[in-house]
PDB file of N, CA and C in Angstrom:
ATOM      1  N   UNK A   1     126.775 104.387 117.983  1.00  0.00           N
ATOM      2  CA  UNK A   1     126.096 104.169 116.718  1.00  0.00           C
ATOM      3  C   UNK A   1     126.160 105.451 115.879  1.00  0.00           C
ATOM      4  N   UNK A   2     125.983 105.494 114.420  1.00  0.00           N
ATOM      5  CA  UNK A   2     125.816 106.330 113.750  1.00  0.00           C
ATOM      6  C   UNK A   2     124.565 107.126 112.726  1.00  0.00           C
ATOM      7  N   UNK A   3     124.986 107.622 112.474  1.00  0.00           N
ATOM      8  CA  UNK A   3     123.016 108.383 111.716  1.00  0.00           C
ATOM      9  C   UNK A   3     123.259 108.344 110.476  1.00  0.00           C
ATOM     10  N   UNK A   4     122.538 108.463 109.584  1.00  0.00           N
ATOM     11  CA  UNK A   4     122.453 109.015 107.871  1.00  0.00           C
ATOM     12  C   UNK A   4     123.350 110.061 107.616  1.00  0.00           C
ATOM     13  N   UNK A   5     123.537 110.648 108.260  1.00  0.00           N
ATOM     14  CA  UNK A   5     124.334 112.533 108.438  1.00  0.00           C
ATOM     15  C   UNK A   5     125.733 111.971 108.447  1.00  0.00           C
ATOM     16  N   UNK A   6     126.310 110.800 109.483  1.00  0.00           N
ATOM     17  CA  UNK A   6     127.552 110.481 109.296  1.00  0.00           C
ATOM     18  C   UNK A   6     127.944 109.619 107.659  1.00  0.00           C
ATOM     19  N   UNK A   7     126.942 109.065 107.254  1.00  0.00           N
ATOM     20  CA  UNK A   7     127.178 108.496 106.139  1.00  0.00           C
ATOM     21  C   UNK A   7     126.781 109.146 104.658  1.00  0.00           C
ATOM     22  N   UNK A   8     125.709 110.416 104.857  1.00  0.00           N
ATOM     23  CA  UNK A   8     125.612 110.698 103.451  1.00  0.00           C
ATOM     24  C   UNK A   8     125.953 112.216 103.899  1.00  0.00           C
ATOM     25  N   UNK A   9     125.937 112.712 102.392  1.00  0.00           N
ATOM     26  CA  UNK A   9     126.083 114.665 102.361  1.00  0.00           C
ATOM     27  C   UNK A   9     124.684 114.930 102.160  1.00  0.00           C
ATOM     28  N   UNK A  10     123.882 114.032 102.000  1.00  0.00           N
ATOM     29  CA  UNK A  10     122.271 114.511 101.098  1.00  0.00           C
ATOM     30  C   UNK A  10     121.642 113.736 101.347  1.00  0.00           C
ATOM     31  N   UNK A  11     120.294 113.619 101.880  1.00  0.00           N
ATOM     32  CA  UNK A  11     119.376 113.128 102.263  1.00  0.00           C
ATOM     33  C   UNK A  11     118.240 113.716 101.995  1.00  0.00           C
ATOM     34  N   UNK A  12     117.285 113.335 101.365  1.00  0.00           N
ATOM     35  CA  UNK A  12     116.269 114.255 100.831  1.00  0.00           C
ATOM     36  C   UNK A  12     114.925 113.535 100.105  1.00  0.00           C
ATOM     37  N   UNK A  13     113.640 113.667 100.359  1.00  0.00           N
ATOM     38  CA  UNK A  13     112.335 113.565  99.894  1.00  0.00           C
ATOM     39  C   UNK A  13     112.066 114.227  99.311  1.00  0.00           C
ATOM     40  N   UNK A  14     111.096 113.573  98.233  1.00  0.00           N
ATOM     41  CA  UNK A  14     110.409 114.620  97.216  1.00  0.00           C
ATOM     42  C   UNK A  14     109.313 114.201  96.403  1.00  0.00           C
ATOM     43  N   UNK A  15     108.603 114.600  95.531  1.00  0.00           N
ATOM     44  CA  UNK A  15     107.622 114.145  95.038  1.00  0.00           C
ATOM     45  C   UNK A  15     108.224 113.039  93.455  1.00  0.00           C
ATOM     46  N   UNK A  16     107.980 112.195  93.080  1.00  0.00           N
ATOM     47  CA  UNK A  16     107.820 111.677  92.058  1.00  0.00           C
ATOM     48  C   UNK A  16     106.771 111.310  90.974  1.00  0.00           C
ATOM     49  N   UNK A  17     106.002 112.621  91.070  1.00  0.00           N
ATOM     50  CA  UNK A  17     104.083 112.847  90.353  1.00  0.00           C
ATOM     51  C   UNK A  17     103.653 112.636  91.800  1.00  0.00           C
ATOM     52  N   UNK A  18     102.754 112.951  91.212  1.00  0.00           N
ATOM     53  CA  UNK A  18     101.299 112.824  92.496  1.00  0.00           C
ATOM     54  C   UNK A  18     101.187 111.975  93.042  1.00  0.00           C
ATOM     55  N   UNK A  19     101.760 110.120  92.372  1.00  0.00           N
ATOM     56  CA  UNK A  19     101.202 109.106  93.404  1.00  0.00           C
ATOM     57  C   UNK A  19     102.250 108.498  94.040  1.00  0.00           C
ATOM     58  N   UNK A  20     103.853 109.363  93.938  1.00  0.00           N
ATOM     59  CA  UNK A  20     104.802 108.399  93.816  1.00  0.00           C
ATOM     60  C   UNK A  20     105.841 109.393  94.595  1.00  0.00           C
ATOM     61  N   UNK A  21     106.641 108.659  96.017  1.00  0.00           N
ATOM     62  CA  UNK A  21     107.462 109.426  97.046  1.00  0.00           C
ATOM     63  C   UNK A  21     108.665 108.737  96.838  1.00  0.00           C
ATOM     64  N   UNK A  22     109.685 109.987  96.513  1.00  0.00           N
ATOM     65  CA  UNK A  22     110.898 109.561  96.336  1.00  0.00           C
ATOM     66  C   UNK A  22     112.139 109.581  97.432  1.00  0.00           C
ATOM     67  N   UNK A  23     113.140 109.095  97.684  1.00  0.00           N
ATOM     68  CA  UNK A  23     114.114 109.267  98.589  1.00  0.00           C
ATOM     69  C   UNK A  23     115.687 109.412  98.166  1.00  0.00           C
ATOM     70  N   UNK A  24     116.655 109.939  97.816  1.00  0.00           N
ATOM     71  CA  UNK A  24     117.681 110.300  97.633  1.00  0.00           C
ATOM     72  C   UNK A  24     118.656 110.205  99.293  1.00  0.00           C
ATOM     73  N   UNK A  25     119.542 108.848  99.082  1.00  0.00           N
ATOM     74  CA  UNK A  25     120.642 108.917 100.106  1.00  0.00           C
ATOM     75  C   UNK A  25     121.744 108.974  99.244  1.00  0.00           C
ATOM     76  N   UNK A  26     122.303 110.400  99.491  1.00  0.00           N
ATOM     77  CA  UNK A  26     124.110 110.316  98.850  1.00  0.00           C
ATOM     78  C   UNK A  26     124.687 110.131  99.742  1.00  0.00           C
ATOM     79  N   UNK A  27     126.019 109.505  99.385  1.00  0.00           N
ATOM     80  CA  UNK A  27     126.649 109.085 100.364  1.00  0.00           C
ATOM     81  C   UNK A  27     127.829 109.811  99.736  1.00  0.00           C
ATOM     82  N   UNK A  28     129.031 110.299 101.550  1.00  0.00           N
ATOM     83  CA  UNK A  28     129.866 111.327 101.010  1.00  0.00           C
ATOM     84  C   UNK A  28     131.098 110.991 100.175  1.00  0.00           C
ATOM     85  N   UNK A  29     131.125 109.603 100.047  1.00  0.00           N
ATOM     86  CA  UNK A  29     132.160 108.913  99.562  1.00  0.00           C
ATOM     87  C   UNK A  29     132.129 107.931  99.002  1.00  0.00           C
ATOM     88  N   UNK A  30     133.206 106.802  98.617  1.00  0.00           N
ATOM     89  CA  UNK A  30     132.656 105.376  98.157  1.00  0.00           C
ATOM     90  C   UNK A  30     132.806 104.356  99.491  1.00  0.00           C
ATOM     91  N   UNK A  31     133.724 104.533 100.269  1.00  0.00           N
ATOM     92  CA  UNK A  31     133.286 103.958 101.882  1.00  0.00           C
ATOM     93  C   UNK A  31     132.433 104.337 102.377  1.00  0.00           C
ATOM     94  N   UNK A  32     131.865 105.135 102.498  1.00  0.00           N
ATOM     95  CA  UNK A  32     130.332 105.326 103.150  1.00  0.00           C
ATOM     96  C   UNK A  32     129.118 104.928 102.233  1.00  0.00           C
ATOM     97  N   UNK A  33     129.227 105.040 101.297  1.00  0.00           N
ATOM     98  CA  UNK A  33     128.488 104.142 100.304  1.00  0.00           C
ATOM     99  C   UNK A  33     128.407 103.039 100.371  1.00  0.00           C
ATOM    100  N   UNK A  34     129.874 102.513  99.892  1.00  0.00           N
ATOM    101  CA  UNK A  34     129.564 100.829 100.349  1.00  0.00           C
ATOM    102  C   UNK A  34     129.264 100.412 101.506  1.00  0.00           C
ATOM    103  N   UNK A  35     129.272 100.970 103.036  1.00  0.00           N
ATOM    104  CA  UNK A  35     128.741 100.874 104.038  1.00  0.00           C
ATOM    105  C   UNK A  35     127.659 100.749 104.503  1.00  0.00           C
ATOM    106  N   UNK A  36     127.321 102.014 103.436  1.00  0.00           N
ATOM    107  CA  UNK A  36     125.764 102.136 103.898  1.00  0.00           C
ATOM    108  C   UNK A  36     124.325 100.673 103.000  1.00  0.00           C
ATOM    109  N   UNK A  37     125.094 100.600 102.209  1.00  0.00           N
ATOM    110  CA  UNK A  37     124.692 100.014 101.140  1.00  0.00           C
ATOM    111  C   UNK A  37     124.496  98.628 101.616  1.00  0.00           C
ATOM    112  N   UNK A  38     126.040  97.791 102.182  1.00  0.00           N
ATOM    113  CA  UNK A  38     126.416  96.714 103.004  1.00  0.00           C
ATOM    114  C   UNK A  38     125.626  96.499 104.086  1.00  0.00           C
ATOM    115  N   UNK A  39     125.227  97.418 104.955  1.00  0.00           N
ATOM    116  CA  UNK A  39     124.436  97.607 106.374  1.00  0.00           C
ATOM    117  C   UNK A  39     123.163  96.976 105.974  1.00  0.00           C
ATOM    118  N   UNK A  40     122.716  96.537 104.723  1.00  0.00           N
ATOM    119  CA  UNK A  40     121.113  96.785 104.674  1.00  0.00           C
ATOM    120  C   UNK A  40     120.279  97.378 106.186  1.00  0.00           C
ATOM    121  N   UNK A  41     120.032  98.388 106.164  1.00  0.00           N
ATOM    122  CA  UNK A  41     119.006  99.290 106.896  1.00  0.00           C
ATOM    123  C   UNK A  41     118.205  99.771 106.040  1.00  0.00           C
ATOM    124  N   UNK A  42     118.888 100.234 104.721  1.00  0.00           N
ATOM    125  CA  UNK A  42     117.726 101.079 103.927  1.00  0.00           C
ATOM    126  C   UNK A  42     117.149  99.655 102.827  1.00  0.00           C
ATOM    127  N   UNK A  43     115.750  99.820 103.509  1.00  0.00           N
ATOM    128  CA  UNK A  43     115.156  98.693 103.221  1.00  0.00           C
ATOM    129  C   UNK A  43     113.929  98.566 102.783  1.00  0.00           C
ATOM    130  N   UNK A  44     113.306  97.473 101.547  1.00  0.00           N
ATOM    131  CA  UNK A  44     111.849  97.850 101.668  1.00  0.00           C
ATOM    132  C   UNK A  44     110.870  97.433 102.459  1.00  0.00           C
ATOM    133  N   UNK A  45     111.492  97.231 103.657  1.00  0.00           N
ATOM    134  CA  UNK A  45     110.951  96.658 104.665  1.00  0.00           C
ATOM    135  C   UNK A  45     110.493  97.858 105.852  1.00  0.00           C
ATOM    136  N   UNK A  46     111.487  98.776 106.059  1.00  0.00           N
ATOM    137  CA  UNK A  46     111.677  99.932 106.619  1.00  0.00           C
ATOM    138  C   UNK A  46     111.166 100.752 106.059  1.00  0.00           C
ATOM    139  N   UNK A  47     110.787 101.051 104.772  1.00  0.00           N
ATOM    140  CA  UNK A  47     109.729 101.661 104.490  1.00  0.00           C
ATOM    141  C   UNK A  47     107.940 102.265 103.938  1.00  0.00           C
ATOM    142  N   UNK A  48     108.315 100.178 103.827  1.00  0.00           N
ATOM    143  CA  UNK A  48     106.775  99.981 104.087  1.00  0.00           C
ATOM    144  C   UNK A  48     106.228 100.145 105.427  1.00  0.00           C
ATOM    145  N   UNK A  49     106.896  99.588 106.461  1.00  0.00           N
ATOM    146  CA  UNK A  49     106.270  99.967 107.959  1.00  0.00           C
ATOM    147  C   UNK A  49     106.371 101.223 108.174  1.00  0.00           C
ATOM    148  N   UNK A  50     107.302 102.338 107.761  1.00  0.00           N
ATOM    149  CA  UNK A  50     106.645 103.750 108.334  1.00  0.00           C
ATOM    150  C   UNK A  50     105.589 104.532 107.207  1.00  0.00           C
ATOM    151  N   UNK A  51     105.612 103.842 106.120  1.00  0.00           N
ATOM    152  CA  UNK A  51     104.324 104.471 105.279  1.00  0.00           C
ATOM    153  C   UNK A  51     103.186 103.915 105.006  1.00  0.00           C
ATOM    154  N   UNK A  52     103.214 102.812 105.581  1.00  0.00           N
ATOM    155  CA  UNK A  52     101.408 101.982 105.588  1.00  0.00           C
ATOM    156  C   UNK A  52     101.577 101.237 104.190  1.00  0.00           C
ATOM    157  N   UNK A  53     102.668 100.920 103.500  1.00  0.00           N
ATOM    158  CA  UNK A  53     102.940 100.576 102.013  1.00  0.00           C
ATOM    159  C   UNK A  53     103.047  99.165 101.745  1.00  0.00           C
ATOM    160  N   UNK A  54     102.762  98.267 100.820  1.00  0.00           N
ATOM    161  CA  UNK A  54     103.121  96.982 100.705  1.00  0.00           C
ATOM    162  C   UNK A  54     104.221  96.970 100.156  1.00  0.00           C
ATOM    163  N   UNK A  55     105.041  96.218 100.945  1.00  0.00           N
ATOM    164  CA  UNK A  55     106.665  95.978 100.877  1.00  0.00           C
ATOM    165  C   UNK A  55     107.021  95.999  99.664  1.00  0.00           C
ATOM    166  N   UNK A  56     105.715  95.320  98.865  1.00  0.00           N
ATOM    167  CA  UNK A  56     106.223  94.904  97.040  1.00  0.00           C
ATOM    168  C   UNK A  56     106.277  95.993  96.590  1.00  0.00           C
ATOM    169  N   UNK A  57     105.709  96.862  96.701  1.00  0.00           N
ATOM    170  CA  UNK A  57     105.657  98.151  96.547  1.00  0.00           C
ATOM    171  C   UNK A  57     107.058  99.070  96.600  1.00  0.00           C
ATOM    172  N   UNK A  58     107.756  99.257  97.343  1.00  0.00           N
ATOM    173  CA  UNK A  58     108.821  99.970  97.419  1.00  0.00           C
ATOM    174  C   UNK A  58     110.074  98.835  96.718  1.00  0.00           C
ATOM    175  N   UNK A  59     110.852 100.548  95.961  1.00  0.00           N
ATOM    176  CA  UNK A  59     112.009  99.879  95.521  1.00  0.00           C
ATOM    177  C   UNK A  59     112.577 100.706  95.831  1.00  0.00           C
ATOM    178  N   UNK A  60     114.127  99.825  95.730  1.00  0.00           N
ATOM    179  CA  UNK A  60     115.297 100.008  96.723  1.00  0.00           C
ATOM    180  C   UNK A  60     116.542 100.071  95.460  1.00  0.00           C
ATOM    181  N   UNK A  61     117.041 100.931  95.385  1.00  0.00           N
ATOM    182  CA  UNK A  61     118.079 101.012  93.566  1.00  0.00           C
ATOM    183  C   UNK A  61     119.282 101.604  94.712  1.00  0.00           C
ATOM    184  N   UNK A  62     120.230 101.030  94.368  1.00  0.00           N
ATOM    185  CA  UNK A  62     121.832 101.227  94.843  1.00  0.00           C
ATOM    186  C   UNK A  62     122.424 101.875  93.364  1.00  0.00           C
ATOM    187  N   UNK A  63     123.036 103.058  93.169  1.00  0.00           N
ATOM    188  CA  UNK A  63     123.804 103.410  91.916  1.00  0.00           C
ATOM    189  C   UNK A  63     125.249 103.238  92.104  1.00  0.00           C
ATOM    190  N   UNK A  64     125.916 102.313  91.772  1.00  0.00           N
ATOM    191  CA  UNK A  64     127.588 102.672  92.473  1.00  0.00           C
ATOM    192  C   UNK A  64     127.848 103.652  91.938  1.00  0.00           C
ATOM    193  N   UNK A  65     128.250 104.311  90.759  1.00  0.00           N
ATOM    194  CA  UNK A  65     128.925 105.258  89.812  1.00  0.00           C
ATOM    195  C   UNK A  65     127.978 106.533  90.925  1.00  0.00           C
ATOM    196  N   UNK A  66     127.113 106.911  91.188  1.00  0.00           N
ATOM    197  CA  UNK A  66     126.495 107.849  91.739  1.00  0.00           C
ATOM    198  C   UNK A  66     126.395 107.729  93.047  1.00  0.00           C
ATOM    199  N   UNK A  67     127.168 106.667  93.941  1.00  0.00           N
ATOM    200  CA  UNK A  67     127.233 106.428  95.009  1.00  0.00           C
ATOM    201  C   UNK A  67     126.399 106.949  95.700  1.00  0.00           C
ATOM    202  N   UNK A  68     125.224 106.291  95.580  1.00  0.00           N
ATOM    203  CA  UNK A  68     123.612 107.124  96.053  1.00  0.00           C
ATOM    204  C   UNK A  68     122.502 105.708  96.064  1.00  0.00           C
ATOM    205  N   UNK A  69     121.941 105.890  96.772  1.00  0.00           N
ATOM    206  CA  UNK A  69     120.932 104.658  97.186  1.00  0.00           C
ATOM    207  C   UNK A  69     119.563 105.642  96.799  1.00  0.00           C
ATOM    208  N   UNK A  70     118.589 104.911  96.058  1.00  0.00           N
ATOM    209  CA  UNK A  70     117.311 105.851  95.563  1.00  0.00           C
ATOM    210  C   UNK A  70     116.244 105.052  96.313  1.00  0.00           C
ATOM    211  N   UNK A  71     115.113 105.319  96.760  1.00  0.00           N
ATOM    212  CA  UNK A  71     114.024 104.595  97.560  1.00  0.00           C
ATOM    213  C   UNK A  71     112.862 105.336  96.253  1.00  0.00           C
ATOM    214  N   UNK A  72     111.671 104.347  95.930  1.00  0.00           N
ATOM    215  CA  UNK A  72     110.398 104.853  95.453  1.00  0.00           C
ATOM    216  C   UNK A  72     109.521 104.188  96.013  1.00  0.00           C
ATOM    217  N   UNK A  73     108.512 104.996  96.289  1.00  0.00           N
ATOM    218  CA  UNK A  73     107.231 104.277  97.278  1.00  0.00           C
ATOM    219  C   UNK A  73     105.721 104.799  96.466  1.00  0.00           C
ATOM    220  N   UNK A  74     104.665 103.863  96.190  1.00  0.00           N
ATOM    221  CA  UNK A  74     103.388 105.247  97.012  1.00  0.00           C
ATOM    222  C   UNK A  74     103.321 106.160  97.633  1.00  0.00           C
ATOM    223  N   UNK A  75     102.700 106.860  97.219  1.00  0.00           N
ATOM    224  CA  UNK A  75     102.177 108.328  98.827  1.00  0.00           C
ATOM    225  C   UNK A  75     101.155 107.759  99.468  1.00  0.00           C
ATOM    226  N   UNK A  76     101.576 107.710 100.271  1.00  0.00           N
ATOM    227  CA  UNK A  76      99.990 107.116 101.477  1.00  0.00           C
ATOM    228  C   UNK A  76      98.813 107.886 100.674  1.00  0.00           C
ATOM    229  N   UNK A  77      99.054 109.008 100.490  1.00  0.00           N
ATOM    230  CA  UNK A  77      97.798 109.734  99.904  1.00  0.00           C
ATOM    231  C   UNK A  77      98.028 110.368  98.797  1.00  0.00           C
ATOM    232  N   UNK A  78      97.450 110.368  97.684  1.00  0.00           N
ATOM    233  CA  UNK A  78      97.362 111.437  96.451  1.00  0.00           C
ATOM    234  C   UNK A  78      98.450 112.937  96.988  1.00  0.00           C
ATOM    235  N   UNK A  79      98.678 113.260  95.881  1.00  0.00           N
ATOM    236  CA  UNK A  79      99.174 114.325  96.029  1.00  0.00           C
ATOM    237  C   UNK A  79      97.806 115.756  95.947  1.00  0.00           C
ATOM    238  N   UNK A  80      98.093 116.354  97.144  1.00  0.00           N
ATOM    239  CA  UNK A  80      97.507 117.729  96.667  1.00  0.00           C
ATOM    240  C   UNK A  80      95.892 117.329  97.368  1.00  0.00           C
ATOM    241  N   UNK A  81      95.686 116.140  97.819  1.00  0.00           N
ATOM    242  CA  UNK A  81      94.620 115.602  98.010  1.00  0.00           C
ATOM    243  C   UNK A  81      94.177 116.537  99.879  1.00  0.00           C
ATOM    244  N   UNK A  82      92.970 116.343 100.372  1.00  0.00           N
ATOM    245  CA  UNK A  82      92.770 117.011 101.829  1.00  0.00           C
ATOM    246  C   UNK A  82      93.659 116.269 102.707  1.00  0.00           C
ATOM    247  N   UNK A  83      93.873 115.065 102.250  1.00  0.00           N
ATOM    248  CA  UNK A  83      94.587 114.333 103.475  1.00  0.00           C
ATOM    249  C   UNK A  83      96.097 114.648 103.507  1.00  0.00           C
ATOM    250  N   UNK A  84      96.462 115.578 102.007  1.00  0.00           N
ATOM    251  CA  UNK A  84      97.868 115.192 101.823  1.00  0.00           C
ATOM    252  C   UNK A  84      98.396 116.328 103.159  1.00  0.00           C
ATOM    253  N   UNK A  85      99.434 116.558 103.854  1.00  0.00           N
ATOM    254  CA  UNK A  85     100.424 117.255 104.970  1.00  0.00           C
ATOM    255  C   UNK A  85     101.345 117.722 104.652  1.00  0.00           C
ATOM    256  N   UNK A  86     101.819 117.294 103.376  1.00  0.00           N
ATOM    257  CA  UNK A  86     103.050 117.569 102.587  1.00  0.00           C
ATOM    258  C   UNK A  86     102.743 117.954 101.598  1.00  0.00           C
ATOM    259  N   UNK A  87     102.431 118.686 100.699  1.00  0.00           N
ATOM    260  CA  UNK A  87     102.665 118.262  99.066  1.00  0.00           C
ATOM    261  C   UNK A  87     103.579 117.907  98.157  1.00  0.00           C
ATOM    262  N   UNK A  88     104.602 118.904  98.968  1.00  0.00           N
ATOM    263  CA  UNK A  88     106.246 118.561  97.509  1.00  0.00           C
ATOM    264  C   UNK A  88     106.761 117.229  98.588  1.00  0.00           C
ATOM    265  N   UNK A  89     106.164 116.763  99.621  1.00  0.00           N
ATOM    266  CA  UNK A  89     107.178 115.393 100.261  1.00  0.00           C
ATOM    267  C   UNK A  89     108.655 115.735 100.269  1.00  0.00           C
ATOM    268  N   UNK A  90     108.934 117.276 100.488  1.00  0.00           N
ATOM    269  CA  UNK A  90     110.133 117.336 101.391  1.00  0.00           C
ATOM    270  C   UNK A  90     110.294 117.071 102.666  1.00  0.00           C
ATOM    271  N   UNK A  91     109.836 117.237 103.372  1.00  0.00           N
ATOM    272  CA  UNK A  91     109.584 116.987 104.996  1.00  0.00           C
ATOM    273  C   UNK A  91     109.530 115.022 105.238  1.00  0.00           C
ATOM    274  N   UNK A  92     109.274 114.688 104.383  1.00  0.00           N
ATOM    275  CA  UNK A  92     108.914 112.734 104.390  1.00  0.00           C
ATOM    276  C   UNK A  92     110.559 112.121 105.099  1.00  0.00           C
ATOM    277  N   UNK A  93     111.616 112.950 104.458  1.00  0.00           N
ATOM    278  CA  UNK A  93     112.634 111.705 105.218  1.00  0.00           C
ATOM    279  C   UNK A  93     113.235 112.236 106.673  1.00  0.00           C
ATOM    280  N   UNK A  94     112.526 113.199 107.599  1.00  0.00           N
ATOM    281  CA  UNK A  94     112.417 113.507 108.797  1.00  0.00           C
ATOM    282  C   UNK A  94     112.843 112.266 109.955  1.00  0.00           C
ATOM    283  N   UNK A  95     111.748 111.789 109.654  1.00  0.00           N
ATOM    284  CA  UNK A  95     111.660 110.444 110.879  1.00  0.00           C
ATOM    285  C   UNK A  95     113.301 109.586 110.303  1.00  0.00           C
ATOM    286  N   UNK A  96     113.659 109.810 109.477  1.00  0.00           N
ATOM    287  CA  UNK A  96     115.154 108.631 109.067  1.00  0.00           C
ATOM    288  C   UNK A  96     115.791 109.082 109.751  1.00  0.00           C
ATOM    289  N   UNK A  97     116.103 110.536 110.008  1.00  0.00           N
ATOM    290  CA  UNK A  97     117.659 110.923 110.511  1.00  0.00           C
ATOM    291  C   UNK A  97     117.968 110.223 111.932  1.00  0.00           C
ATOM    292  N   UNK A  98     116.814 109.709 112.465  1.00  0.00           N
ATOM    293  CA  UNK A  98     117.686 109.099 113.854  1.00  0.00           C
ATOM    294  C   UNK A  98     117.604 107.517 113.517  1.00  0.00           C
ATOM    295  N   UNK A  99     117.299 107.123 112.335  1.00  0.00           N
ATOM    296  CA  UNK A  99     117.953 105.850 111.855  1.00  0.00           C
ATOM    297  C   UNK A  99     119.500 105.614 112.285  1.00  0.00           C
ATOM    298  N   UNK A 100     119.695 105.055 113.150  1.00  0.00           N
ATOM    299  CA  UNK A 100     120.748 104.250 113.785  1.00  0.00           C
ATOM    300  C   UNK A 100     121.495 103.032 112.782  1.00  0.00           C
ATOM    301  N   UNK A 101     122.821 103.285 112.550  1.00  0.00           N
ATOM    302  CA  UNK A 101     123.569 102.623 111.861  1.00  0.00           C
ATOM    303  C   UNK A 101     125.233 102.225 112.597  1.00  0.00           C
ATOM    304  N   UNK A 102     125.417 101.196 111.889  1.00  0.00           N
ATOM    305  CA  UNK A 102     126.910 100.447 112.359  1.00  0.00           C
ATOM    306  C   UNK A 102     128.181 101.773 112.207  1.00  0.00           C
ATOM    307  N   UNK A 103     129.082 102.088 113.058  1.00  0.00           N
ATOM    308  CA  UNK A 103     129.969 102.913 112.949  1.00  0.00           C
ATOM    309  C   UNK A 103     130.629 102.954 111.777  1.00  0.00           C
ATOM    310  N   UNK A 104     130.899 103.940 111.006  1.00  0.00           N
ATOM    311  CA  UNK A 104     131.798 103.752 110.185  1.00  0.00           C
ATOM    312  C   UNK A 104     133.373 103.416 110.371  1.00  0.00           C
ATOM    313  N   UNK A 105     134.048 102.543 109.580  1.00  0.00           N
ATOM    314  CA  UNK A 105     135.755 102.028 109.794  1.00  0.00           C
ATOM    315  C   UNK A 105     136.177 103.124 108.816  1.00  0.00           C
ATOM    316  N   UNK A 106     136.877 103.737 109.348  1.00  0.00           N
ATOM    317  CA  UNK A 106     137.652 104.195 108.644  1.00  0.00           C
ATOM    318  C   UNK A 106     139.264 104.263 108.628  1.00  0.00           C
TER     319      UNK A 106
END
């Protein structure tokens, strides 16, 4: 099986304001793009269950021209708030990298 790392150059969390967690998957090419894209794994299904989020809630944007898949969610918690662990939500797409994916054909 394969990871995010075989399919993108960039993987990355971040804040989108205070109430709003963003996700950036580039992918290193347009076959790994369309792969990754094709696979549905990155899902708003997959990321309502690891953030406590209602599914309706997360969106899921594919860019072809930017061959990049964008995720937006809630923050479980306010930004900046006592509960928050993160503030800038770099550290948030941690738990993905051992997201398990279909081999790439190349």
């Amino acid at each position: 099986m394969a990871t995010l790392l075989d399919y993108c150059s960039l993987v990355r969390s971040k804040n989108a304001g205070p109430f709003t967690l963003t996700f950036d998957f580039m992918a290193k090419d347009q076959l790994s793009f369309d792969a990754l894209r094709d696979a549905q794994v990155i899902t708003p299904r997959l990321f309502a269950t690891m953030f406590g989020v209602d599914e309706a809630d997360v969106l899921v944007t594919a860019s072809v021209p930017a061959q990049a898949i964008k995720v937006s969610l809630p923050r479980p918690v306010v930004q900046g708030s006592r509960m928050d662990a993160d503030s800038y939500a770099g550290q948030q797409y941690g738990p993905l990298m051992s997201l398990t994916l279909p081999e790439l054909d190349r």
